[in-house]
N, C-alpha and C. Protein backbone atom coordinates (compact mmCIF):
# COMPACT_ATOMS: atom_id res chain seq x y z
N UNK A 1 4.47 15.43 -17.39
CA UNK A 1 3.17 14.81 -17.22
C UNK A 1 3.37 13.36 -16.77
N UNK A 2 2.61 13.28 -15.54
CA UNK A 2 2.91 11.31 -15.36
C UNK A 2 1.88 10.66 -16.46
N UNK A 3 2.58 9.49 -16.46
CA UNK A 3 1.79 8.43 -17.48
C UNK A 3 0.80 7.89 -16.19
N UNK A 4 -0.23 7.35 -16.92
CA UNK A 4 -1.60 6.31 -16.28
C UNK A 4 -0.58 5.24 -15.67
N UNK A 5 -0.53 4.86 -14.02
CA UNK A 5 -0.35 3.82 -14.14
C UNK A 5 1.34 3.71 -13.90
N UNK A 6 1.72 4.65 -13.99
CA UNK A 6 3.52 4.57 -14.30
C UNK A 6 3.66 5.67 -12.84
N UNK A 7 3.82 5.63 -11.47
CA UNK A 7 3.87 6.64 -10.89
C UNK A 7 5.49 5.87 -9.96
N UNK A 8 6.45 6.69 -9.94
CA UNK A 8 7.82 6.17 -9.23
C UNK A 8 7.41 5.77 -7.95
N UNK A 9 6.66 6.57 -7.20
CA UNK A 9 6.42 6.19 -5.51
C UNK A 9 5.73 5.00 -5.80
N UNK A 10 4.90 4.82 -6.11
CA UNK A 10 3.92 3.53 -6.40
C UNK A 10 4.72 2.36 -6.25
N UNK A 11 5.73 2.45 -7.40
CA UNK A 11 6.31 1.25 -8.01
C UNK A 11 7.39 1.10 -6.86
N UNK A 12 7.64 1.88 -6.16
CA UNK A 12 8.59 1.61 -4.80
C UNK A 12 8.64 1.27 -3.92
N UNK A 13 7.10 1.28 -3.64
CA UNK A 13 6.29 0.63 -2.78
C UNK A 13 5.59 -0.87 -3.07
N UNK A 14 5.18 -0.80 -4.27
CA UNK A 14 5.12 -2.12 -4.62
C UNK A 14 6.23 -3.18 -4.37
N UNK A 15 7.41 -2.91 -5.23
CA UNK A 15 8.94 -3.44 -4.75
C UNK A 15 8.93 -3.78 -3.70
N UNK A 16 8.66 -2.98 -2.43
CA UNK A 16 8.56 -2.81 -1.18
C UNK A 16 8.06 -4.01 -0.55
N UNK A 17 6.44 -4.11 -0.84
CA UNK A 17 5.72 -5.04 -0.89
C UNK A 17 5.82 -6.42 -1.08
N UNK A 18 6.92 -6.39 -2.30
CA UNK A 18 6.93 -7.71 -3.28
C UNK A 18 8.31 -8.10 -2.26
N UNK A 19 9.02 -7.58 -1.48
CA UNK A 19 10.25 -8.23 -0.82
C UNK A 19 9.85 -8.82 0.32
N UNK A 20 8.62 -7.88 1.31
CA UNK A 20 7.66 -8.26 2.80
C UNK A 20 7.77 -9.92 2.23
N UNK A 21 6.96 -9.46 0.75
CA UNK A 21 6.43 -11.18 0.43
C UNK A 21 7.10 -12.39 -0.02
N UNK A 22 8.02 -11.69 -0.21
CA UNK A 22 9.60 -12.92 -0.82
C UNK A 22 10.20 -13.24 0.76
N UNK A 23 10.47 -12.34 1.81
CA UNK A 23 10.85 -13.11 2.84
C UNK A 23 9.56 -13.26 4.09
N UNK A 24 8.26 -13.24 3.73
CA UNK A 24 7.59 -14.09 4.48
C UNK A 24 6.98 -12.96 5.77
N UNK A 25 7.10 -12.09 5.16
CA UNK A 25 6.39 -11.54 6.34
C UNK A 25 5.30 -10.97 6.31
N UNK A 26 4.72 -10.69 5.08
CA UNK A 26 3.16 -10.88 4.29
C UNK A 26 2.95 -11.70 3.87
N UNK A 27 1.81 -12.33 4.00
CA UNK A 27 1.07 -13.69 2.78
C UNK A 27 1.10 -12.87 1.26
N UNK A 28 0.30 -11.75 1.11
CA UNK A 28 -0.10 -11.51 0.19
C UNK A 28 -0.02 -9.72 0.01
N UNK A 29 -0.23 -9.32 -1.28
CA UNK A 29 -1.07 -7.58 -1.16
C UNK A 29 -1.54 -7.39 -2.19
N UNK A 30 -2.20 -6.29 -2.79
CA UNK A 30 -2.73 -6.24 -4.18
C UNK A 30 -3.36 -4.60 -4.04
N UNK A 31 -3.21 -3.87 -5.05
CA UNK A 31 -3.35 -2.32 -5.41
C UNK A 31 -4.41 -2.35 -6.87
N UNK A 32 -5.83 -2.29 -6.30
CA UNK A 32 -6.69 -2.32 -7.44
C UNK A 32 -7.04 -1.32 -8.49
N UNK A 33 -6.94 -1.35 -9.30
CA UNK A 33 -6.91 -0.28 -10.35
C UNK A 33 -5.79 0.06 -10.37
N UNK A 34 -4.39 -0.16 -9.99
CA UNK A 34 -3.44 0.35 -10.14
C UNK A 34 -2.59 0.57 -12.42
N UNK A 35 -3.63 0.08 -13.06
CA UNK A 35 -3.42 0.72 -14.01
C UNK A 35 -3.74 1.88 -14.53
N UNK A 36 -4.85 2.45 -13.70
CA UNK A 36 -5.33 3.68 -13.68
C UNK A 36 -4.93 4.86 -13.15
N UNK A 37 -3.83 4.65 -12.02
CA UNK A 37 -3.36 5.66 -11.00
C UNK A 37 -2.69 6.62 -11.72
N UNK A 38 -2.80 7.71 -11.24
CA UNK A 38 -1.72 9.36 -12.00
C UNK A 38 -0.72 9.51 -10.44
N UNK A 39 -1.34 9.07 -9.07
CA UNK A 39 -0.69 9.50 -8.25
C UNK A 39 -0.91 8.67 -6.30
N UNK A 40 -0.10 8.63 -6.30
CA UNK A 40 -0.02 7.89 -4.55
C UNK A 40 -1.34 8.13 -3.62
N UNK A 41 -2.04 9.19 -3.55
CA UNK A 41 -3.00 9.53 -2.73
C UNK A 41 -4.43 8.69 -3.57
N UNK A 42 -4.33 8.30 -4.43
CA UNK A 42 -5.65 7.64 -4.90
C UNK A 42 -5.28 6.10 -4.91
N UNK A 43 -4.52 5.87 -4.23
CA UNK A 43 -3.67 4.15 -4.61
C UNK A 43 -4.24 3.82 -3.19
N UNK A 44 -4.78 2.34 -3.08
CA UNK A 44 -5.10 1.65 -2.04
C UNK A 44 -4.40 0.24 -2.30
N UNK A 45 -3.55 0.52 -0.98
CA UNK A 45 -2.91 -1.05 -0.86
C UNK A 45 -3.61 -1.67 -0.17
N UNK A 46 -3.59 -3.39 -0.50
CA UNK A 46 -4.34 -3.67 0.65
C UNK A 46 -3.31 -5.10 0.75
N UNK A 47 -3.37 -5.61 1.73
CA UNK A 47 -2.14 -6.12 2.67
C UNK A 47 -2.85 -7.54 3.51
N UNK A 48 -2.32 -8.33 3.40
CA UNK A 48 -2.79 -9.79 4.68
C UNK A 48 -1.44 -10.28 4.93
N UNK A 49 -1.37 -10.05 5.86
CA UNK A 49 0.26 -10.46 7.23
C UNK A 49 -0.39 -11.97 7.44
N UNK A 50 1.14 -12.51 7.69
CA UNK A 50 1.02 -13.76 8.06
C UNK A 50 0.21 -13.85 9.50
N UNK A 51 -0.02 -13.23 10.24
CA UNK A 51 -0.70 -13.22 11.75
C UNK A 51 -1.83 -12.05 11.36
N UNK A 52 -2.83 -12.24 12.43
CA UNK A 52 -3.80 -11.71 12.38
C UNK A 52 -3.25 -10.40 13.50
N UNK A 53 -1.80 -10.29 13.55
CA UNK A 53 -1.14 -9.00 14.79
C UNK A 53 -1.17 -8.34 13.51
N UNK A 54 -1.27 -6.75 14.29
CA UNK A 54 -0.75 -5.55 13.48
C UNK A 54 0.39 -5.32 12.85
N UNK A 55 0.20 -5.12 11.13
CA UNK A 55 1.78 -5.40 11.00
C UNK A 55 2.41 -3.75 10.77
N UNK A 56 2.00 -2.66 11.44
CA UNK A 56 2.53 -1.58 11.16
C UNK A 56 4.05 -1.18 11.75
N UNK A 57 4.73 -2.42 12.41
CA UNK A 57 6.23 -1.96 12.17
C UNK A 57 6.84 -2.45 11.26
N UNK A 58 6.23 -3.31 10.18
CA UNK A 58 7.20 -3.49 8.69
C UNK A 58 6.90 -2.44 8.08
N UNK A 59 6.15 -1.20 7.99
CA UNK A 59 5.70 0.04 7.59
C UNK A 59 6.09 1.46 8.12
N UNK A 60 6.78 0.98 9.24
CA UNK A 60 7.23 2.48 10.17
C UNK A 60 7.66 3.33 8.97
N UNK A 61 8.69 3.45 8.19
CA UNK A 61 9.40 4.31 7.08
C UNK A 61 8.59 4.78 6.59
N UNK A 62 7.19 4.30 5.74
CA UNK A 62 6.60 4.26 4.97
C UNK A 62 5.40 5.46 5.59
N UNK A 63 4.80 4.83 7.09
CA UNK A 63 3.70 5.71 7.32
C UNK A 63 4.43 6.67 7.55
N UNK A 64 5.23 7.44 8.19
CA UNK A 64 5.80 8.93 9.09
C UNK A 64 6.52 9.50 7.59
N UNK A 65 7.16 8.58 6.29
CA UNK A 65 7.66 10.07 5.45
C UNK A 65 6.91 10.18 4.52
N UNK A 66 6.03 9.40 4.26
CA UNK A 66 4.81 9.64 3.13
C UNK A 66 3.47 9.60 3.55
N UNK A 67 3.27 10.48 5.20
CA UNK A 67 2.23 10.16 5.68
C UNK A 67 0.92 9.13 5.35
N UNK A 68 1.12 8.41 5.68
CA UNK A 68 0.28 7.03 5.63
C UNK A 68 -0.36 6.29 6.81
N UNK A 69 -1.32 5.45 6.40
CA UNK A 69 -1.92 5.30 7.49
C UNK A 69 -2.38 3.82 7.30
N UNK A 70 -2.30 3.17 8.11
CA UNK A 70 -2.43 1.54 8.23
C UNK A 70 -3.49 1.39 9.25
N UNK A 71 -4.54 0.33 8.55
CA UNK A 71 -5.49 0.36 9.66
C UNK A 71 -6.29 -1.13 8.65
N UNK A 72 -7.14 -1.60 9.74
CA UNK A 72 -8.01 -2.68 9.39
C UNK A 72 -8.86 -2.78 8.40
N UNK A 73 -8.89 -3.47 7.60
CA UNK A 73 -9.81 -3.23 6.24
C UNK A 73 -11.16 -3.93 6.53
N UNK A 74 -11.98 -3.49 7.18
CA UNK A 74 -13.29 -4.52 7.48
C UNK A 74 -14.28 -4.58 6.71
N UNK A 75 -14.18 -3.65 5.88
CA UNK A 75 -15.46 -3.58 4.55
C UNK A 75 -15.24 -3.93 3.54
N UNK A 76 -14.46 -4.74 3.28
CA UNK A 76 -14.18 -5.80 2.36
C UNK A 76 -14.76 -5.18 0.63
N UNK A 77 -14.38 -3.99 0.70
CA UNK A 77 -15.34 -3.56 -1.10
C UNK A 77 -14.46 -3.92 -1.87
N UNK A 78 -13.00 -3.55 -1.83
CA UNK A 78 -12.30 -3.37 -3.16
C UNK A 78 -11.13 -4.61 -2.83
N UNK A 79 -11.36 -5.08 -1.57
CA UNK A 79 -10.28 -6.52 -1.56
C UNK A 79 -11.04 -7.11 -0.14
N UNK A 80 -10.56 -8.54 -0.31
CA UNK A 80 -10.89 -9.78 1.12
C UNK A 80 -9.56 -9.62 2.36
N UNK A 81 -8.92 -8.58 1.78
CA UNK A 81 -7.41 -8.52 2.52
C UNK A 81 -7.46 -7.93 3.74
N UNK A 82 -6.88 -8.15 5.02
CA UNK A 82 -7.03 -7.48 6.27
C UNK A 82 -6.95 -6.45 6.54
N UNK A 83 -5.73 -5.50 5.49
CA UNK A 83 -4.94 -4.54 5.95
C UNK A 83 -5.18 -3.34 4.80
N UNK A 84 -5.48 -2.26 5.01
CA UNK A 84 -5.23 -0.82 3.96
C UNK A 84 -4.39 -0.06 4.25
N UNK A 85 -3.55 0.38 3.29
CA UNK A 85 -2.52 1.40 3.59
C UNK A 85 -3.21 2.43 2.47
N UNK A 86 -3.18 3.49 3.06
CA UNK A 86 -3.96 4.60 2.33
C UNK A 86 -2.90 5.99 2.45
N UNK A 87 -2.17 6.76 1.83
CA UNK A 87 -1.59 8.00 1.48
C UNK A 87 -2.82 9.42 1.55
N UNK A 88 -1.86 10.17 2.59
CA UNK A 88 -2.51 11.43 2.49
C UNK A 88 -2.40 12.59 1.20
N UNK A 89 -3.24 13.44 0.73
CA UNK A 89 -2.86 14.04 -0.60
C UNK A 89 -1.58 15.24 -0.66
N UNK A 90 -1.21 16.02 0.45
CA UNK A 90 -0.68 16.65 0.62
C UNK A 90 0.49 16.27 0.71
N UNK A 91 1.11 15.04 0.69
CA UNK A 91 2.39 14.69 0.75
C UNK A 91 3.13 13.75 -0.19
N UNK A 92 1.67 13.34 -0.70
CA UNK A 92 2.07 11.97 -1.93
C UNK A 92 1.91 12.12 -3.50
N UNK A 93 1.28 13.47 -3.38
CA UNK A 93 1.00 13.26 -5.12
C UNK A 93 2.31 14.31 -5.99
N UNK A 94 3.28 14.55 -5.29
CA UNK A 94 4.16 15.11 -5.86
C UNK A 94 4.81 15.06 -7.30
């Protein structure tokens, strides 16, 4: 049974995240509710790159083996951040 909140892909990706941002190639990211998550397909990253360019080649790995999808966040509900990375269910909630 996964724990709330405790999911391995998640936290690998976060890592992931937290290195973009240690060498400067994201400003920022943040995964809301992520104490709540059981699994990858309900997790929304959301992402602001130092440039207002597309940053989906620091993500190539990420979108094609855990089908994912990077795209513009313009509705601003659950973050002010530019960028969503969103997981398909069929490949992520393993």
């Amino acid at each position: 049974m996964k724990q709330i909140g405790n999911v391995d892909t998640i936290q690998l990706i976060k890592d992931y995240l937290e290195s973009l941002k240690i060498a400067g190639k994201i400003n920022d990211w943040e995964l809301p509710y992520e104490h709540l998550l059981t699994r990858l397909s309900a997790a929304l990253f959301f992402i602001d790159n130092v440039d207002d360019n597309n940053p989906s080649h620091l993500f190539e790995g990420i979108l094609v083996s855990l089908e994912a999808s990077l795209r513009k966040h313009d509705s601003h509900q659950l973050s002010e951040m530019l960028w969503e990375l969103r997981f398909l269910p069929q490949f992520s909630d393993n």
